[in-house]
Each structure stands twice: as C-alpha cells, then as structure tokens.
C-alpha atoms as a PDB file:
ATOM      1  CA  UNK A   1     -27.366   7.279 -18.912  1.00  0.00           C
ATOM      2  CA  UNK A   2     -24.745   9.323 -18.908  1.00  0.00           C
ATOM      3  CA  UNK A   3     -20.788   9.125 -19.401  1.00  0.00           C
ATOM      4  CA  UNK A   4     -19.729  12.734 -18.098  1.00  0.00           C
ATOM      5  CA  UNK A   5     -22.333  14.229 -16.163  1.00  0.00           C
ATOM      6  CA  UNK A   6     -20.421  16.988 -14.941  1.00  0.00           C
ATOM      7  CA  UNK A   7     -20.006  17.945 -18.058  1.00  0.00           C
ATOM      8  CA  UNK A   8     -23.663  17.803 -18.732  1.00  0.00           C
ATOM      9  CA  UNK A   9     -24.405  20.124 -15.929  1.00  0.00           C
ATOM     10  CA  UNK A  10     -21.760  22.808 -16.518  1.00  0.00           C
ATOM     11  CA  UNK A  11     -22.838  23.383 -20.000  1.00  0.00           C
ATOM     12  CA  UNK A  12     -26.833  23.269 -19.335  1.00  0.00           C
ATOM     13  CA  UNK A  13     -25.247  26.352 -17.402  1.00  0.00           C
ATOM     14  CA  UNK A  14     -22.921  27.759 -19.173  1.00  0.00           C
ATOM     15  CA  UNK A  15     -23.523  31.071 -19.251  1.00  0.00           C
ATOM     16  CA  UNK A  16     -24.161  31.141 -15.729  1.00  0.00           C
ATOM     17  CA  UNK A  17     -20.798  28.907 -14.848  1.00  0.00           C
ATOM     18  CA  UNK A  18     -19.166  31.786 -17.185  1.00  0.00           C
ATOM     19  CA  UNK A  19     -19.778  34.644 -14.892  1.00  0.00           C
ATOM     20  CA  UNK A  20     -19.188  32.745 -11.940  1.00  0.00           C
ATOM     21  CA  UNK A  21     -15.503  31.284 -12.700  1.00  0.00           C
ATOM     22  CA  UNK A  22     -14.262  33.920 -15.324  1.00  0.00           C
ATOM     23  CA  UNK A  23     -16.377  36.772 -16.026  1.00  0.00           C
ATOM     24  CA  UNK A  24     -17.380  38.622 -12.624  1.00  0.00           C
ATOM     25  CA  UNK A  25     -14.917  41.551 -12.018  1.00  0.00           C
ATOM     26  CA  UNK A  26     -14.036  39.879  -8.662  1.00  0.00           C
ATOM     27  CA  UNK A  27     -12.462  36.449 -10.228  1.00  0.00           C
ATOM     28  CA  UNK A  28     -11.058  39.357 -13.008  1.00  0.00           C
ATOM     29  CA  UNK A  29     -10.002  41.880 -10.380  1.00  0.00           C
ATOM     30  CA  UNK A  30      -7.655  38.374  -8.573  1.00  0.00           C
ATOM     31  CA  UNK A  31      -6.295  37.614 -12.115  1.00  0.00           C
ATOM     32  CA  UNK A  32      -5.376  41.049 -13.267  1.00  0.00           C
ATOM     33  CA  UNK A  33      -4.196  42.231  -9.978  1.00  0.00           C
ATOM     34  CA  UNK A  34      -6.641  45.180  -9.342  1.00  0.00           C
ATOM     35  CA  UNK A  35      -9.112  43.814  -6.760  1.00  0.00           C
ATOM     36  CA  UNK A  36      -8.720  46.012  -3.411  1.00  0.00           C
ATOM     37  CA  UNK A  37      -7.280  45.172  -0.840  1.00  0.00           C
ATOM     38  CA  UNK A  38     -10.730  45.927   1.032  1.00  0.00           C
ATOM     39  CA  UNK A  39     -12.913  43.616  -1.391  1.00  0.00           C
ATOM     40  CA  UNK A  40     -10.291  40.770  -0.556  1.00  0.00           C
ATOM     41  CA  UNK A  41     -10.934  41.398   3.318  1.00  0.00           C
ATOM     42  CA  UNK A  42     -14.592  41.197   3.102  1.00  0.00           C
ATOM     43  CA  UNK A  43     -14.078  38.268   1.066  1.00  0.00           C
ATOM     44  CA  UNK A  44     -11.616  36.167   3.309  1.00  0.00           C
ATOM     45  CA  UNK A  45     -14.004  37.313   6.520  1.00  0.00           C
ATOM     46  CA  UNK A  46     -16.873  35.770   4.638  1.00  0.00           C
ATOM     47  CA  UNK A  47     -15.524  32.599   3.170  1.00  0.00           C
ATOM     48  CA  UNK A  48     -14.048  31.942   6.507  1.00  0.00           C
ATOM     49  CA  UNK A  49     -17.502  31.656   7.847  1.00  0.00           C
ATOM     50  CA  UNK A  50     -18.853  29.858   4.840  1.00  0.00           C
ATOM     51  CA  UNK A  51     -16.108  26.936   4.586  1.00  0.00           C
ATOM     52  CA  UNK A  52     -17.362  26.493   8.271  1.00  0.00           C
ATOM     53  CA  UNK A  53     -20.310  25.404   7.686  1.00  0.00           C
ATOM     54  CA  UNK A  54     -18.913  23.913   4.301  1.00  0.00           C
ATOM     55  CA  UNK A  55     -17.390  21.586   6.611  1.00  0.00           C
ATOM     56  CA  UNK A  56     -20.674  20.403   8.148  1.00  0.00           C
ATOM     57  CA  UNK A  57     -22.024  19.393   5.047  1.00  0.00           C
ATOM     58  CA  UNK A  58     -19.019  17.135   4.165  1.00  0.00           C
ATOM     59  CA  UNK A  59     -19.376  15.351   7.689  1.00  0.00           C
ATOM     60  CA  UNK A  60     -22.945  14.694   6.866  1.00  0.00           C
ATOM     61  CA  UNK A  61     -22.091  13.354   3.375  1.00  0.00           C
ATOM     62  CA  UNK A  62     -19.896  11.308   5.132  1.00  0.00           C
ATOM     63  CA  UNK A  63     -21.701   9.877   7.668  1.00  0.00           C
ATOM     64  CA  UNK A  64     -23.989   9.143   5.081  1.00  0.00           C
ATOM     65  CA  UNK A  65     -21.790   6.632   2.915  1.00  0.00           C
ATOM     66  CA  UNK A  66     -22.638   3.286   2.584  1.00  0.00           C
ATOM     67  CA  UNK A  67     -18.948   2.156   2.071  1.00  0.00           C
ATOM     68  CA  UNK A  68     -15.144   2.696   4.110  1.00  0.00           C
ATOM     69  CA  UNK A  69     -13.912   4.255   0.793  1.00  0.00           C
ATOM     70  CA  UNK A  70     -16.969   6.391   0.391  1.00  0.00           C
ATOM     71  CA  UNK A  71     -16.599   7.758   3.640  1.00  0.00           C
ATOM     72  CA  UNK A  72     -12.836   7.962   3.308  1.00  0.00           C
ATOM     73  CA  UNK A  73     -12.797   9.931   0.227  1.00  0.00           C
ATOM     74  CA  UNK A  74     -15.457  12.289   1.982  1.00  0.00           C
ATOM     75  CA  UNK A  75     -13.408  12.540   5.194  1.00  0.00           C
ATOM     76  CA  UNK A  76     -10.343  13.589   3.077  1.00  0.00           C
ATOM     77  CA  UNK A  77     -12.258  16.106   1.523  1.00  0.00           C
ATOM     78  CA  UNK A  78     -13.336  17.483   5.288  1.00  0.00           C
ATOM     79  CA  UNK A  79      -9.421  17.254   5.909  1.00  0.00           C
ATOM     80  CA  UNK A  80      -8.441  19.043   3.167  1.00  0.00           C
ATOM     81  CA  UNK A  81     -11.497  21.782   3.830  1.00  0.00           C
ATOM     82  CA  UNK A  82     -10.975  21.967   7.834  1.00  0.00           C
ATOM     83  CA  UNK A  83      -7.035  21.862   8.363  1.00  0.00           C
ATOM     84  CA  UNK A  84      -6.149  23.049   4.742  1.00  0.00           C
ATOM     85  CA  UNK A  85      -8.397  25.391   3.524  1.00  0.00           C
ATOM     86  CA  UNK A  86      -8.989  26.958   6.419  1.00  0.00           C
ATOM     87  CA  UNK A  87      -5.519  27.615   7.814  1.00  0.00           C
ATOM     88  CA  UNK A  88      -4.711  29.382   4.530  1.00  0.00           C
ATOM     89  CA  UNK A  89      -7.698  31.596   4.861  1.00  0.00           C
ATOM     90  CA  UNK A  90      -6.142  32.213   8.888  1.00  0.00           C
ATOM     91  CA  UNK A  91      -2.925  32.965   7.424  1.00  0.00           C
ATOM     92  CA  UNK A  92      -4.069  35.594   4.378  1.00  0.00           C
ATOM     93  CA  UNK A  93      -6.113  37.524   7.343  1.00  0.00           C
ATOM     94  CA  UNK A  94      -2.916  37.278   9.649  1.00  0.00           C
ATOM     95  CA  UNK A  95      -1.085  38.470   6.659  1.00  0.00           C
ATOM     96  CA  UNK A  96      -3.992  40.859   5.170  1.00  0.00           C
ATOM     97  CA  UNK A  97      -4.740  43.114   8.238  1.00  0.00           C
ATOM     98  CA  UNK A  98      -7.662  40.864   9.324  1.00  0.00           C
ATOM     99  CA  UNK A  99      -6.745  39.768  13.345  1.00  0.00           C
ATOM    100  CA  UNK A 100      -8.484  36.590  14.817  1.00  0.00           C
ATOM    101  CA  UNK A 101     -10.872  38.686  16.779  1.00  0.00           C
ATOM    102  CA  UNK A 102     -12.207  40.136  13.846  1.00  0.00           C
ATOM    103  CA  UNK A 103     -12.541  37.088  12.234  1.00  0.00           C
ATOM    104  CA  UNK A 104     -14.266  35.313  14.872  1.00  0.00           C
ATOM    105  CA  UNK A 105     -16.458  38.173  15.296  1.00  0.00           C
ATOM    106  CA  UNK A 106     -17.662  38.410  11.585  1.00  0.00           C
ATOM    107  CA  UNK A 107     -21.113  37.945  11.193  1.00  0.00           C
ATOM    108  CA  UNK A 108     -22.027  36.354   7.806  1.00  0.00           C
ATOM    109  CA  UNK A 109     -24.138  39.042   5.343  1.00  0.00           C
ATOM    110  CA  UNK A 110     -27.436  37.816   3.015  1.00  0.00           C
ATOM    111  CA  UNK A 111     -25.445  35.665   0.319  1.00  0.00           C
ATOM    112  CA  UNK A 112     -23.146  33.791   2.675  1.00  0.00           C
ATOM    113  CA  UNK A 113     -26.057  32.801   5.048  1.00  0.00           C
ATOM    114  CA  UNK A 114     -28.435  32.014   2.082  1.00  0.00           C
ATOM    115  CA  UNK A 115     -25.560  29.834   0.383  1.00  0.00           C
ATOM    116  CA  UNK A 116     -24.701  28.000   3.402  1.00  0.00           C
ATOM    117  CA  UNK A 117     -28.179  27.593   4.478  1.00  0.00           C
ATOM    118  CA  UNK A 118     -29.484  25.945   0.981  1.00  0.00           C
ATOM    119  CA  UNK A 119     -26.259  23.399   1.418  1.00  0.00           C
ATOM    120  CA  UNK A 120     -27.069  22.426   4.754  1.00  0.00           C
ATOM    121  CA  UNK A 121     -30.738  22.067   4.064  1.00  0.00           C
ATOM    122  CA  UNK A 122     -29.753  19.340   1.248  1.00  0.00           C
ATOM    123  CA  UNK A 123     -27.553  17.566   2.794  1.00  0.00           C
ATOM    124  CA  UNK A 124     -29.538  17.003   5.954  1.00  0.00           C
ATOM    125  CA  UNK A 125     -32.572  16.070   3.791  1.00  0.00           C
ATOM    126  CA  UNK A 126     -31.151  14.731   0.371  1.00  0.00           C
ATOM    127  CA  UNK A 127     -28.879  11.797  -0.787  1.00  0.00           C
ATOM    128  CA  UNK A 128     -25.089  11.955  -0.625  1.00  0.00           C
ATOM    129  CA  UNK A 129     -25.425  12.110  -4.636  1.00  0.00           C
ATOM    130  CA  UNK A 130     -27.396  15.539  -4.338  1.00  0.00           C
ATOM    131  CA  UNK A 131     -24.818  16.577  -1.660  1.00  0.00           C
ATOM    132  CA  UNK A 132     -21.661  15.975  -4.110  1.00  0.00           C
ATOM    133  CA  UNK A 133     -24.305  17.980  -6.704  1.00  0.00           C
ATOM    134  CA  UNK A 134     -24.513  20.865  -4.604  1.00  0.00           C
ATOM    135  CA  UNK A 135     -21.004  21.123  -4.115  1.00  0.00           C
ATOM    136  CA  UNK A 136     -19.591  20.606  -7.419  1.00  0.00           C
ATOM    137  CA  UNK A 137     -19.980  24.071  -8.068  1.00  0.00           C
ATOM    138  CA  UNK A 138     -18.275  25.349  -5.271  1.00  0.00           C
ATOM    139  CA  UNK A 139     -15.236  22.805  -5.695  1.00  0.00           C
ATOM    140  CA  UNK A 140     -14.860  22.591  -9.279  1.00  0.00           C
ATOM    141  CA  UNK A 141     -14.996  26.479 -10.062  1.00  0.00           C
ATOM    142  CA  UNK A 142     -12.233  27.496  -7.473  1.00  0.00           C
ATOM    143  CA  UNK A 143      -9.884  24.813  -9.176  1.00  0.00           C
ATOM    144  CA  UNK A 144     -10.897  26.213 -12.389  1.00  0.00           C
ATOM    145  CA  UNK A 145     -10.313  29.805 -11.433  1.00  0.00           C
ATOM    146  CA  UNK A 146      -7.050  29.177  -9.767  1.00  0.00           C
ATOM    147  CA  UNK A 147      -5.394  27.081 -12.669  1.00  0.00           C
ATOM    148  CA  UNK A 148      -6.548  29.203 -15.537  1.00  0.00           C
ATOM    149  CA  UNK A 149      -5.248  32.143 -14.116  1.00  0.00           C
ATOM    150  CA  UNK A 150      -1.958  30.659 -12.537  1.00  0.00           C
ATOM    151  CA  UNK A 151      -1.526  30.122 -16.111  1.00  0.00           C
ATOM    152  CA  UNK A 152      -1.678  33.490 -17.568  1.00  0.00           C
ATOM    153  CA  UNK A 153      -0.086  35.094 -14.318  1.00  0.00           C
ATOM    154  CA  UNK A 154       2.504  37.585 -14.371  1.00  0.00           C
ATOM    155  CA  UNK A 155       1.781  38.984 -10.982  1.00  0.00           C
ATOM    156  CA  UNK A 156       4.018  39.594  -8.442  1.00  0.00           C
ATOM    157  CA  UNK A 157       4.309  36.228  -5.862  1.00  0.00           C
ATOM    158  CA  UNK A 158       4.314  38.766  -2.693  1.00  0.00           C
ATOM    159  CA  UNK A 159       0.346  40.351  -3.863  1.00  0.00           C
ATOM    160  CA  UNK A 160      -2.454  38.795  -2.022  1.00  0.00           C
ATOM    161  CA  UNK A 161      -3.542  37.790  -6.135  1.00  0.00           C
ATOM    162  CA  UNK A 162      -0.725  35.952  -6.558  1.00  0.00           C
ATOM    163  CA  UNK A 163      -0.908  33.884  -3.404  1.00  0.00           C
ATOM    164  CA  UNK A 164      -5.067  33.377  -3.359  1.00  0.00           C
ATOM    165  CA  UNK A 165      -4.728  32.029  -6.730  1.00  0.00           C
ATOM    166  CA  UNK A 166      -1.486  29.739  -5.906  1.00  0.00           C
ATOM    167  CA  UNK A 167      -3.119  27.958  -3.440  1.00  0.00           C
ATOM    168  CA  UNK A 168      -6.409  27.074  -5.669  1.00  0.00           C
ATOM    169  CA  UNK A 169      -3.660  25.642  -8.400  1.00  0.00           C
ATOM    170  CA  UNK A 170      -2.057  23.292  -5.420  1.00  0.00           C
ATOM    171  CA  UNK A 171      -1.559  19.309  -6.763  1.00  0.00           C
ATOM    172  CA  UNK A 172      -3.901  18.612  -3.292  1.00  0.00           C
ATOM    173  CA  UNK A 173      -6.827  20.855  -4.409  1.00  0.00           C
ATOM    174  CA  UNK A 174      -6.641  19.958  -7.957  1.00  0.00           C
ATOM    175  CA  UNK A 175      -7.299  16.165  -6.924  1.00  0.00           C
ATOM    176  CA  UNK A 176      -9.720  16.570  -4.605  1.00  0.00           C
ATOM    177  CA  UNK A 177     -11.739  18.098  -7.308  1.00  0.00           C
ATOM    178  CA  UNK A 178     -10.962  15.598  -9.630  1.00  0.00           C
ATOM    179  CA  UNK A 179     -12.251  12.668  -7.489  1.00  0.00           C
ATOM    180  CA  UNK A 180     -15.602  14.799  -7.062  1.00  0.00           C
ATOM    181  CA  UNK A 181     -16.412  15.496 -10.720  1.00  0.00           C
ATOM    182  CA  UNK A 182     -15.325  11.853 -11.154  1.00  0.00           C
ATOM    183  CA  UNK A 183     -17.979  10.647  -8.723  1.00  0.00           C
ATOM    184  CA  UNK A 184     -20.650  13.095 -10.025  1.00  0.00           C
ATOM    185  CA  UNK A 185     -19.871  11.455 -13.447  1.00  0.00           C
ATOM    186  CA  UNK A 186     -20.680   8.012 -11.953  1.00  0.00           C
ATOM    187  CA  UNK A 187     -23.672   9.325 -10.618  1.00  0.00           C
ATOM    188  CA  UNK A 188     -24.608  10.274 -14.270  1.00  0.00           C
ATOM    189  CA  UNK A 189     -24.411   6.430 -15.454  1.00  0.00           C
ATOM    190  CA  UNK A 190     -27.335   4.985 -14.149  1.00  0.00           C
ATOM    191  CA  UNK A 191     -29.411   8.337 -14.057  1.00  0.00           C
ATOM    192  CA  UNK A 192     -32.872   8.709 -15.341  1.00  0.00           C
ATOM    193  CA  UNK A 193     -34.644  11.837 -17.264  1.00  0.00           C
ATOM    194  CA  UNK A 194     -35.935  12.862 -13.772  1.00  0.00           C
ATOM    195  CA  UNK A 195     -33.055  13.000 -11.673  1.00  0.00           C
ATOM    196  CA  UNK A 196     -31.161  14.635 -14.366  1.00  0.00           C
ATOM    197  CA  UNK A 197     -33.971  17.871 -14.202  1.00  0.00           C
ATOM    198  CA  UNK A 198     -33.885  17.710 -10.442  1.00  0.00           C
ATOM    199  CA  UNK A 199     -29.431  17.270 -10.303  1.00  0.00           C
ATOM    200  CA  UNK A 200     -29.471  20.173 -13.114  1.00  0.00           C
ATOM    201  CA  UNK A 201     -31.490  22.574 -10.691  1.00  0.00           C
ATOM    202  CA  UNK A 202     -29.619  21.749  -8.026  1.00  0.00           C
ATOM    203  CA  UNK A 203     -26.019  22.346  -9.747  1.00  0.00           C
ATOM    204  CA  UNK A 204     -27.635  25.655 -11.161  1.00  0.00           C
ATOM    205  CA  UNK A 205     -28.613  26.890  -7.992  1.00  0.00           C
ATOM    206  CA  UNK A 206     -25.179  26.552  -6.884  1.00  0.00           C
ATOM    207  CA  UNK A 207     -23.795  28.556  -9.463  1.00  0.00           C
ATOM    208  CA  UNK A 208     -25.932  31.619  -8.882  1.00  0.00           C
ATOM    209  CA  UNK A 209     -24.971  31.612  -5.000  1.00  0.00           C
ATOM    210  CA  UNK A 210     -21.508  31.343  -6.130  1.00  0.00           C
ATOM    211  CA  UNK A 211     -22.113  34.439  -8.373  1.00  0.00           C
ATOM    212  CA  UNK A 212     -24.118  35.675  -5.018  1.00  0.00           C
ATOM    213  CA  UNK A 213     -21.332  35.740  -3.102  1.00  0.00           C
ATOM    214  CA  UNK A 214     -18.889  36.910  -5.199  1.00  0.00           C
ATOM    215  CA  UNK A 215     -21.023  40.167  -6.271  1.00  0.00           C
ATOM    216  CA  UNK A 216     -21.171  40.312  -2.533  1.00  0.00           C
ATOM    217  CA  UNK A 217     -17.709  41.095  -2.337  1.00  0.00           C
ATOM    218  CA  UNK A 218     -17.438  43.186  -5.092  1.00  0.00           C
ATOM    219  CA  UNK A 219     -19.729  45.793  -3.962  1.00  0.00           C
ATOM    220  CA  UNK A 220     -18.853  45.435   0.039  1.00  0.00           C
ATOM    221  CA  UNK A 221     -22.481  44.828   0.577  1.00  0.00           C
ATOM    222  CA  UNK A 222     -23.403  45.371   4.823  1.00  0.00           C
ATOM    223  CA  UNK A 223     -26.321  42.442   4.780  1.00  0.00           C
END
C-alpha cells in the first residue's frame, strides 16, 4: 500500500524523469530561448502525429471504465487532448511556417512510431490502471516543464518559447494532470509488491520514449 504512488514512480526514476523534463537541451533550448526555429518544426510535425494516436488510447481507457465518472473524467481528458491540444499545435504550425498540407503529410520517424505504438499496445491489452501508468509520464512532465519554466521566464511573449511553454502552464492543463496523478495515487493504495515492479517498468518505459522523442528533435533525425 501506497499513499502517493506517483511519487513512488517518479523517484524510482529520477534520474531518468531529470533528463526528460529539465535536463535535455530541447526542454533547455524552450526555456532559455535558443531552440531553432527548425527543431521546433520537426517537433510540432511530430507531436501532431503522436497526440493523434494519443487520443486513441484515451478513448480506449474510456471505454474501458467501469463507472459514468470514470469515463467522464477520461472523456474530458480526450476533450482537452483532441479540441485543445491539438488546435494549439494547428495554430503554432499556421503561425511557425508549417501549412496543413505539410502537416497532414508528415510521416512519423522511429521514436514517434515506437512511442505511440508501445501506448496503443497497452491499452488495447492492459487495464485502464496500466493505461493512466503509461501516460503519466507524458501528462505530468509537460505540466512540469511548462510551469517551472513559466516561472523563471523572461522571454519575449511573441517567441514560439514563450507561447509553447504558456500553454503547458494553462489552469485547464494543470488540472487535468492533477486528476491523473491523483488517480495513479489511488491506484497505489491497494497495490501489491508485484504490480508495483510491473507499474514501475511501465512508468519507466515512458520516460525513456519521452527522452526518445525529444533527442529526436534535437538532432532532426530523418527515421
């Protein structure tokens, strides 16, 4: 038993939740203002195609709740993801010199289809506990990212930094995450020694795609 599970799990991995969410020179490149313009296109063009399929995975954890609010708090996640998320990452390309065309027409390298591919695979053959698992990662880093370095920003609103990082510090992100790292705690209270080896692996492996995909970006990487 356990009374903060996610907690647990980020510092079993903390070195590796370190150079996902504060030490790769992508997340450093946003926060300092120095990440190309370039590495930020390949980036959006990517993600674009990963929240996607991001979105499948919450449907399925949703139509695999065994309760109205379950599935609620699931569909609002999809919500935020599919008609959120996703319009901002339409409106940076718009804004960013990436046309619809192009972004339709990306095709997703090595890391994004490897990331995706390992989150679909669990949810269609796991419980909806090891799909919040598998996602906490994902979630709960961005929010991290974006309100530790809203709060030592002193970049310019107009830069791409400035706005990318703005919209990861939003009230309706922020408590989104919360409510998943709240129910990956609750999964934590009635947990025993194996799950918590098999949920550990699972949030790891989550991490290092996360890490995947950024280092992706960083070196423009063609598959």
């Amino acid at each position: 038993m356990m009374d903060n599970f996610s907690n647990f799990l980020r510092q079993e991995n903390s070195v590796l939740w370190n150079l996902a969410n504060s030490e790769h020179p992508f997340v450093k490149g946003l926060g300092d203002g120095s990440l190309s313009l370039d590495k930020f296109q390949y980036y959006l063009k990517q993600d674009y195609i990963f929240l996607f399929d991001y979105c499948k995975v919450l449907a399925i954890a949703a139509s695999k709740s065994d309760s109205e609010s379950m599935m609620s708090k699931w569909v609002t996640l999809l919500d935020e993801t599919l008609n959120s998320e996703m319009d901002l990452h339409r409106n940076f390309c718009k804004d960013f010199g990436i046309s619809e065309e192009e972004l339709e027409n990306t095709n997703a390298v090595s890391s994004t289809r490897d990331y995706t591919n390992f989150l679909l695979k669990n949810a269609e053959n796991n419980s909806i506990e090891s799909i919040a698992i598998s996602l906490l990662p994902c979630q709960w880093g961005y929010s991290e990212i974006g309100k530790e370095l809203f709060k030592k920003s002193s970049l310019n609103p107009d830069t791409f930094h400035y706005k990318w990082i703005e919209s990861y510090n939003s009230q309706e992100y922020q408590e989104v995450t919360d409510w998943l790292i709240t129910f990956v705690n609750s999964i934590g209270k009635n947990i025993d020694k194996d799950n918590v080896e098999i949920l550990s692996e699972l949030f790891k492996r989550g991490i290092e795609f996360e890490i995947d995909f950024w280092e992706s970006a960083w070196l423009l990487k063609k598959n």
